[in-house]
PDB file of N, CA and C in Angstrom:
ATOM      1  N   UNK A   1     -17.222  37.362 -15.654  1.00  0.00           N
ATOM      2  CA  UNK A   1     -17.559  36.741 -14.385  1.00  0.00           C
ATOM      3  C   UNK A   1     -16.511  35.679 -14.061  1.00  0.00           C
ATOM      4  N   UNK A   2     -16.186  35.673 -13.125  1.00  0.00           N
ATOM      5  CA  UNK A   2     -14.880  35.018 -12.342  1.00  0.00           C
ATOM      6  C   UNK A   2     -15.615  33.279 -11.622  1.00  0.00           C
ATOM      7  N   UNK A   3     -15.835  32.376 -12.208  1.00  0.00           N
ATOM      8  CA  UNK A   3     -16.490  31.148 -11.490  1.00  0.00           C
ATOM      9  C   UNK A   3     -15.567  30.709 -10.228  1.00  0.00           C
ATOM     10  N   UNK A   4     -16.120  29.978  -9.148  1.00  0.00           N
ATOM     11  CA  UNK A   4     -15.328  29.456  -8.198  1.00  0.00           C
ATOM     12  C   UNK A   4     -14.421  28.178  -8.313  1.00  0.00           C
ATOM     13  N   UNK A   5     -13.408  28.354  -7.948  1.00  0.00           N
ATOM     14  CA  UNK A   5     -12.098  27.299  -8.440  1.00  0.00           C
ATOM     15  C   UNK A   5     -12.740  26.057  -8.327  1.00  0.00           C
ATOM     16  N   UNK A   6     -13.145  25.728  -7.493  1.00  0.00           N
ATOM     17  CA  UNK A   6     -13.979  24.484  -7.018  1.00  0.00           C
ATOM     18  C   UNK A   6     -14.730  23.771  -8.181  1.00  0.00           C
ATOM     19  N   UNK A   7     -15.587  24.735  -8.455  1.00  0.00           N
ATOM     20  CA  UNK A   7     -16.694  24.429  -9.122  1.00  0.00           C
ATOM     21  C   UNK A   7     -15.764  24.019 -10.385  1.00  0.00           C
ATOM     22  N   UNK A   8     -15.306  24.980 -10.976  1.00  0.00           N
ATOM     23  CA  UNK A   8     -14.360  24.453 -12.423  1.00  0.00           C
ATOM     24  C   UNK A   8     -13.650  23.699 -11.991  1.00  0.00           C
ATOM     25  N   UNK A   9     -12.779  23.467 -11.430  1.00  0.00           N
ATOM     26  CA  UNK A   9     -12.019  22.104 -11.129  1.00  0.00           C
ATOM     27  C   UNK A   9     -12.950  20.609 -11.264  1.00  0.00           C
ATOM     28  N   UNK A  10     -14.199  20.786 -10.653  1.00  0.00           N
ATOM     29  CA  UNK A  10     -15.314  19.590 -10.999  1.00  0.00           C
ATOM     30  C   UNK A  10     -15.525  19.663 -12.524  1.00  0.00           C
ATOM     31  N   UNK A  11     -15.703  20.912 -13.391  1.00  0.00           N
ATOM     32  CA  UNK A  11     -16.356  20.891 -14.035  1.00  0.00           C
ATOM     33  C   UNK A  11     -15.199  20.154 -15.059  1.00  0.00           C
ATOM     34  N   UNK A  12     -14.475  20.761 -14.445  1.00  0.00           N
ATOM     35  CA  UNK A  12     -12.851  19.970 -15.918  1.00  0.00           C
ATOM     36  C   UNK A  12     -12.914  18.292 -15.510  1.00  0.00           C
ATOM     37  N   UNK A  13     -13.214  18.085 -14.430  1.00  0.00           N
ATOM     38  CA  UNK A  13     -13.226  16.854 -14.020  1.00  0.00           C
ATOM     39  C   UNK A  13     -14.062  16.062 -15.408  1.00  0.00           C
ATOM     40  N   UNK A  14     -15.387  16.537 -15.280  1.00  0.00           N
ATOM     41  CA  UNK A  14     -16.713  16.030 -15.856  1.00  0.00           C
ATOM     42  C   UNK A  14     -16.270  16.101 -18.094  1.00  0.00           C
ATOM     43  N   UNK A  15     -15.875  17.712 -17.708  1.00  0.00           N
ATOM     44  CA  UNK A  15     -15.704  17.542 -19.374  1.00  0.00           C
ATOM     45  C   UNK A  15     -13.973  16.629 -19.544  1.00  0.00           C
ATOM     46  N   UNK A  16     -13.647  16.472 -19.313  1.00  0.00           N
ATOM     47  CA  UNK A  16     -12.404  15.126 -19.293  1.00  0.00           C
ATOM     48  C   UNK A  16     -13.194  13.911 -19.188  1.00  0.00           C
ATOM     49  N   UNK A  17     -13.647  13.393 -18.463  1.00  0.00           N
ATOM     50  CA  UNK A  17     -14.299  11.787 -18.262  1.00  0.00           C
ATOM     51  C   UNK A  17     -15.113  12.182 -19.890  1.00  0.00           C
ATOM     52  N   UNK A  18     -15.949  13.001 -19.557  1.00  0.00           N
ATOM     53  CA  UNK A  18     -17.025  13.228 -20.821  1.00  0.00           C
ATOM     54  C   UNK A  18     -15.781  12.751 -22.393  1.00  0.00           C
ATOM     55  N   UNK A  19     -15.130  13.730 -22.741  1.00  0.00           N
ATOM     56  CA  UNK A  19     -13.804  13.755 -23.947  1.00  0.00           C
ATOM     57  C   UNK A  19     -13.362  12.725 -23.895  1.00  0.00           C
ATOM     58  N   UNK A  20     -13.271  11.817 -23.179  1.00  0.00           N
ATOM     59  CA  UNK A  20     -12.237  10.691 -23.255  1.00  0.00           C
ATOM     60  C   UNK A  20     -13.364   9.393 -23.283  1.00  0.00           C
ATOM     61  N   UNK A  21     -14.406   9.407 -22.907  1.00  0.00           N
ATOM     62  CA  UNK A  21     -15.547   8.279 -23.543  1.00  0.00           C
ATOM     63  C   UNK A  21     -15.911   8.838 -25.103  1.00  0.00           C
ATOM     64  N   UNK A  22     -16.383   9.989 -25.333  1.00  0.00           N
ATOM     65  CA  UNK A  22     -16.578  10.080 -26.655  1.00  0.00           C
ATOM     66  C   UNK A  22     -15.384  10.639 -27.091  1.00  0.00           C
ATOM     67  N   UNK A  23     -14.347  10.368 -27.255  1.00  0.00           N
ATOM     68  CA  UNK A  23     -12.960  10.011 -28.002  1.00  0.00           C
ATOM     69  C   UNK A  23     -12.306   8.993 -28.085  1.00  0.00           C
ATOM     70  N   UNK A  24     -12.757   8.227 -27.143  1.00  0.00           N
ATOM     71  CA  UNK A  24     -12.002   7.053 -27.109  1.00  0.00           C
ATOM     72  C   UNK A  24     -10.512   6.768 -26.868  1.00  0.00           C
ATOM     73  N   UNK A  25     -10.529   7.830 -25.901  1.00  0.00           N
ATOM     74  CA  UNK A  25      -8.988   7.895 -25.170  1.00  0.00           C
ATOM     75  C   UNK A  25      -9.088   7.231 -23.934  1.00  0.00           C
ATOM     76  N   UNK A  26      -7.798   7.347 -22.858  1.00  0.00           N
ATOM     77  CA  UNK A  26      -7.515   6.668 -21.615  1.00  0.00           C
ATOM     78  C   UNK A  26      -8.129   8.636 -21.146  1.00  0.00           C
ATOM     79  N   UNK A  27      -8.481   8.513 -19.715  1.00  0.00           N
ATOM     80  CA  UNK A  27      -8.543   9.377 -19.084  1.00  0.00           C
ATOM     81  C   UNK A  27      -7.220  10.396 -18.925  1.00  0.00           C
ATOM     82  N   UNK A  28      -6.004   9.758 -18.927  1.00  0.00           N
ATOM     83  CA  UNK A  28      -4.699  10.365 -18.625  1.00  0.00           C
ATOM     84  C   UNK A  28      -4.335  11.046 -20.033  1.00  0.00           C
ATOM     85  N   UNK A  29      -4.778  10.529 -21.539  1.00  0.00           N
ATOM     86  CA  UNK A  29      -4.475  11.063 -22.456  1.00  0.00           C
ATOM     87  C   UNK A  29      -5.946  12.479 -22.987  1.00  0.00           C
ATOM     88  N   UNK A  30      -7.067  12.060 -22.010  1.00  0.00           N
ATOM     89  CA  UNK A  30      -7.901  13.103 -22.691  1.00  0.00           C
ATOM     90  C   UNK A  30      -7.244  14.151 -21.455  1.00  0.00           C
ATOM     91  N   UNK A  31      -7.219  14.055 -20.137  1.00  0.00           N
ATOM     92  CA  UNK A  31      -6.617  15.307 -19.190  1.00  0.00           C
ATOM     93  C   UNK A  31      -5.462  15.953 -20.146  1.00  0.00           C
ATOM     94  N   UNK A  32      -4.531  15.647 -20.576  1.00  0.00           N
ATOM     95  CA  UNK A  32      -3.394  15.995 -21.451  1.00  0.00           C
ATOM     96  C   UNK A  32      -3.621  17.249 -22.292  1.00  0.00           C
ATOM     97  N   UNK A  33      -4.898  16.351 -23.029  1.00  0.00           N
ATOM     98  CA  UNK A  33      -5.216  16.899 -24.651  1.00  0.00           C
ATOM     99  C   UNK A  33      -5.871  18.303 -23.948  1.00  0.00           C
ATOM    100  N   UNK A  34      -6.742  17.790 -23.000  1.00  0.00           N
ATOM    101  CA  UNK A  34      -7.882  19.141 -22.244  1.00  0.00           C
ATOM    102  C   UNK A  34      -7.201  20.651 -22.101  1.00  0.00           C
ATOM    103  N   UNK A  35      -6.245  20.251 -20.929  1.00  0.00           N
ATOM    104  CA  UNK A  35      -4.709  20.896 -20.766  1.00  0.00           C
ATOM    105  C   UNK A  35      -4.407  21.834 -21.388  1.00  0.00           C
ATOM    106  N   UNK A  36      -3.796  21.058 -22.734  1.00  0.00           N
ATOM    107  CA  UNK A  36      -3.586  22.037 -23.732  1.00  0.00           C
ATOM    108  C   UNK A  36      -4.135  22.780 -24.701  1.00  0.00           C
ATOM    109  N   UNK A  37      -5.529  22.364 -24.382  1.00  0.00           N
ATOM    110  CA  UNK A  37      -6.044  23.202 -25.757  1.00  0.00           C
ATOM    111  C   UNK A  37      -6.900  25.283 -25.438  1.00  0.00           C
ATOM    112  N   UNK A  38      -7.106  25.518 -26.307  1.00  0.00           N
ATOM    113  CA  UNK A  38      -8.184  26.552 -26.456  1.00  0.00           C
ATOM    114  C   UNK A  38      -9.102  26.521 -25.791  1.00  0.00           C
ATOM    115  N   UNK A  39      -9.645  25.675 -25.715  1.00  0.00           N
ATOM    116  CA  UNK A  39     -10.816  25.683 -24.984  1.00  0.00           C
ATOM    117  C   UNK A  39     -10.555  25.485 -23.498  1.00  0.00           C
ATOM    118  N   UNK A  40      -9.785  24.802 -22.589  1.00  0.00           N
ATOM    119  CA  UNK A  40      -9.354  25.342 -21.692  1.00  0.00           C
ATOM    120  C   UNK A  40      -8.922  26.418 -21.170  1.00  0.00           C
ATOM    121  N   UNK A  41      -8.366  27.237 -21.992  1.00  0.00           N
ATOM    122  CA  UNK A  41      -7.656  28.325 -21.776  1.00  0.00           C
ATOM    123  C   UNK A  41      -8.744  29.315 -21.745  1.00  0.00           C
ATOM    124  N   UNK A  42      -9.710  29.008 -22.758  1.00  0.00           N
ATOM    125  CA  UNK A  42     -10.947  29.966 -22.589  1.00  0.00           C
ATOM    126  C   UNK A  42     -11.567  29.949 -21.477  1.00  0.00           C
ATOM    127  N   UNK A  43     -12.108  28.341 -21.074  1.00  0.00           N
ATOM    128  CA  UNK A  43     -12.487  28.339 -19.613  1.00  0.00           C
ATOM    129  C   UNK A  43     -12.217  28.506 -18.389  1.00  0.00           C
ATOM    130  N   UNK A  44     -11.106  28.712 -18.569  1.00  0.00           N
ATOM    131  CA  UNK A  44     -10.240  29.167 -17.007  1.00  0.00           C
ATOM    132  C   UNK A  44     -10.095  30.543 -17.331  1.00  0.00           C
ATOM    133  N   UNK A  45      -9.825  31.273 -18.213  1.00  0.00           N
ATOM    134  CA  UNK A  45      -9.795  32.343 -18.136  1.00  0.00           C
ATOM    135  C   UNK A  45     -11.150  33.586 -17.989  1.00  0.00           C
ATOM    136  N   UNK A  46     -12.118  32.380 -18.208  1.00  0.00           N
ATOM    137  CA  UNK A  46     -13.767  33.297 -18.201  1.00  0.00           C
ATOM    138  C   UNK A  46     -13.954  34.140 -19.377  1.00  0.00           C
ATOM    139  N   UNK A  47     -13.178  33.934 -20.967  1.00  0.00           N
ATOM    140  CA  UNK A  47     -13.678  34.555 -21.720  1.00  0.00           C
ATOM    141  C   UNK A  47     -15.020  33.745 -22.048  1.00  0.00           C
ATOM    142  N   UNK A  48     -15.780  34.976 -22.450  1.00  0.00           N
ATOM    143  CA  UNK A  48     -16.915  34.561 -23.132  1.00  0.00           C
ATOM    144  C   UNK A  48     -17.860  33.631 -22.233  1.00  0.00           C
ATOM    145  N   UNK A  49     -18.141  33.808 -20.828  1.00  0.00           N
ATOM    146  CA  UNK A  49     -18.610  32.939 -19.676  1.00  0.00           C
ATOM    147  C   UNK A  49     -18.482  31.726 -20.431  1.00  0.00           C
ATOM    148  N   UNK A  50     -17.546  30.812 -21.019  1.00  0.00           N
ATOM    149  CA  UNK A  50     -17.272  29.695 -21.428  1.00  0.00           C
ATOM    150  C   UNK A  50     -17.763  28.443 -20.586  1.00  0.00           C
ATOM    151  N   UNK A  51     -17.131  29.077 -19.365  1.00  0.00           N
ATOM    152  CA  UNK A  51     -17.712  28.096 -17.978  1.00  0.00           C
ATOM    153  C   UNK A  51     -19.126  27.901 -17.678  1.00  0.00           C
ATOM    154  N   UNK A  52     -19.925  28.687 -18.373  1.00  0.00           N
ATOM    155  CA  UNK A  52     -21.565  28.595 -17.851  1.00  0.00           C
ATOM    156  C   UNK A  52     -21.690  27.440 -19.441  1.00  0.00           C
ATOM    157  N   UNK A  53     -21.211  27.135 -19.936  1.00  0.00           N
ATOM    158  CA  UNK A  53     -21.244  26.402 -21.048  1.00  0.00           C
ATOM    159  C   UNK A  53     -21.899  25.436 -20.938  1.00  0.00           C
ATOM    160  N   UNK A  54     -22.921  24.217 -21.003  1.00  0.00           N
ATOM    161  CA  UNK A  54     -22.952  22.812 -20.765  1.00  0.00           C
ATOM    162  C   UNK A  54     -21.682  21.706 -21.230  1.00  0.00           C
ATOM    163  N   UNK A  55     -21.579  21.098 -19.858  1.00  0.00           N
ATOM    164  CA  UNK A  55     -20.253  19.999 -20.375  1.00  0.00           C
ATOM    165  C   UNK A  55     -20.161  19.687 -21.763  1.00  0.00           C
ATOM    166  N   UNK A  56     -21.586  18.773 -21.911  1.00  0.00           N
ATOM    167  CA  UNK A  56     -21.914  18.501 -23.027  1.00  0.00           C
ATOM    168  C   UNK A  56     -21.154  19.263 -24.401  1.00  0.00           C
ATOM    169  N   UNK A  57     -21.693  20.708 -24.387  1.00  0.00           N
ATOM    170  CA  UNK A  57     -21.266  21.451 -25.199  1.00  0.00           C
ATOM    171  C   UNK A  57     -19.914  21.500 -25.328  1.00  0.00           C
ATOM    172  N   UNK A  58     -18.890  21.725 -23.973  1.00  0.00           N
ATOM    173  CA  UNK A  58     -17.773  22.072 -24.104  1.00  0.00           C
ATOM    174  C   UNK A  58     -16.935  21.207 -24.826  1.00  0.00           C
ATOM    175  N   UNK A  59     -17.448  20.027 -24.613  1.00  0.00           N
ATOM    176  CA  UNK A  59     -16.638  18.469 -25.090  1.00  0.00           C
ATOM    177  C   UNK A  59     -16.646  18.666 -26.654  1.00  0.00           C
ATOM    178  N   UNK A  60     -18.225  18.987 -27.226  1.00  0.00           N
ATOM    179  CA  UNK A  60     -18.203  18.614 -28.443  1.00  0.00           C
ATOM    180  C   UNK A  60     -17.392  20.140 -28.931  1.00  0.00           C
ATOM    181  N   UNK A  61     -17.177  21.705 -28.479  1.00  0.00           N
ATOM    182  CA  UNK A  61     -16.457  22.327 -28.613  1.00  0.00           C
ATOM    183  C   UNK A  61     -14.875  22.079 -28.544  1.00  0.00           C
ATOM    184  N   UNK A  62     -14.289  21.301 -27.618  1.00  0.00           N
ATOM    185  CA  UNK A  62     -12.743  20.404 -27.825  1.00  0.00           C
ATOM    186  C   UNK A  62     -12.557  19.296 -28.622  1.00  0.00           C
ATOM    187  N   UNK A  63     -13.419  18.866 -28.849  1.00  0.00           N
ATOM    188  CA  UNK A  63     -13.355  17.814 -30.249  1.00  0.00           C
ATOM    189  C   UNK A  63     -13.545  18.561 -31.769  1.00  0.00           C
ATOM    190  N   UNK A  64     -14.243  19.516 -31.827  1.00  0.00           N
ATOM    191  CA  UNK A  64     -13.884  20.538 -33.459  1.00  0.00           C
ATOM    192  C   UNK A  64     -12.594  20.711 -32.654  1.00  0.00           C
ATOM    193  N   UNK A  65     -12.350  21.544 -31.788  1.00  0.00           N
ATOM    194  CA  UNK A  65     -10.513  21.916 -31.718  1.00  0.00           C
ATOM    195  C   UNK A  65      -9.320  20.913 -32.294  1.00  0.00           C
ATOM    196  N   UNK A  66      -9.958  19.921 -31.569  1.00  0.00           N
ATOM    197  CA  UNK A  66      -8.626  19.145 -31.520  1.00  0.00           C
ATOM    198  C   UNK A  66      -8.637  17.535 -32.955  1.00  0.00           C
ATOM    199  N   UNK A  67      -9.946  18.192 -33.517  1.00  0.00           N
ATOM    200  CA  UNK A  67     -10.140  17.336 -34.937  1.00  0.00           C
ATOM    201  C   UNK A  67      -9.821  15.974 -34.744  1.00  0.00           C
ATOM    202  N   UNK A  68     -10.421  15.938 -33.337  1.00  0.00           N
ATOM    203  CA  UNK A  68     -11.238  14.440 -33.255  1.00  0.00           C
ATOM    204  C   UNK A  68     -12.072  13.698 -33.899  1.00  0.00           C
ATOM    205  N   UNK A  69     -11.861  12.303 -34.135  1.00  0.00           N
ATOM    206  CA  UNK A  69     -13.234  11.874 -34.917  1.00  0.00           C
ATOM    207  C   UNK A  69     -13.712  10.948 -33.824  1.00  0.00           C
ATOM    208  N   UNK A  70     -15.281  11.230 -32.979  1.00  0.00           N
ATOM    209  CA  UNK A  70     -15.695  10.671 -31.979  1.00  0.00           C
ATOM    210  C   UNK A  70     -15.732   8.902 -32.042  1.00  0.00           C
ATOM    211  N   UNK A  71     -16.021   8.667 -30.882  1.00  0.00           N
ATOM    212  CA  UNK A  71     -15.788   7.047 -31.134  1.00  0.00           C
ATOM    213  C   UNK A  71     -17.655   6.769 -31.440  1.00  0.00           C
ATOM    214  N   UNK A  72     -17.881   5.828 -32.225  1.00  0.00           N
ATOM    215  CA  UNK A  72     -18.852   5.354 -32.476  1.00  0.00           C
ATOM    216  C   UNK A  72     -19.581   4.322 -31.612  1.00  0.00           C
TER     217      UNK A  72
END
């Protein structure tokens, strides 16, 4: 299933703000990290309806990726 650009563009919005409070990054360094990882690539590409995912979920799915240790 193909989601509407719109909608994922918000949704990257939300899981970025989300990644970068529980990482404890600047917003400009969690967009970066988002960017490049797997899990982006999954979500834009619609494997695995990744995008019907909860933010929630996706965040704590890019933090195992990117072997974050969350901020406390």
């Amino acid at each position: 299933m193909v989601a509407n650009k719109i909608i994922l563009q918000r949704k990257y919005a939300r899981i970025v703000q989300m990644f970068a409070e529980k990482a404890g990054y600047s917003y400009e360094e969690a967009l970066g990290m988002f960017y490049d990882s797997k899990t982006f690539e999954l979500i834009s590409e619609g494997i695995a309806d990744m995008h019907c995912m909860s933010d929630e979920y996706l965040v704590d799915e890019l933090i195992i990726e990117l072997g974050v240790n969350k901020k406390e």
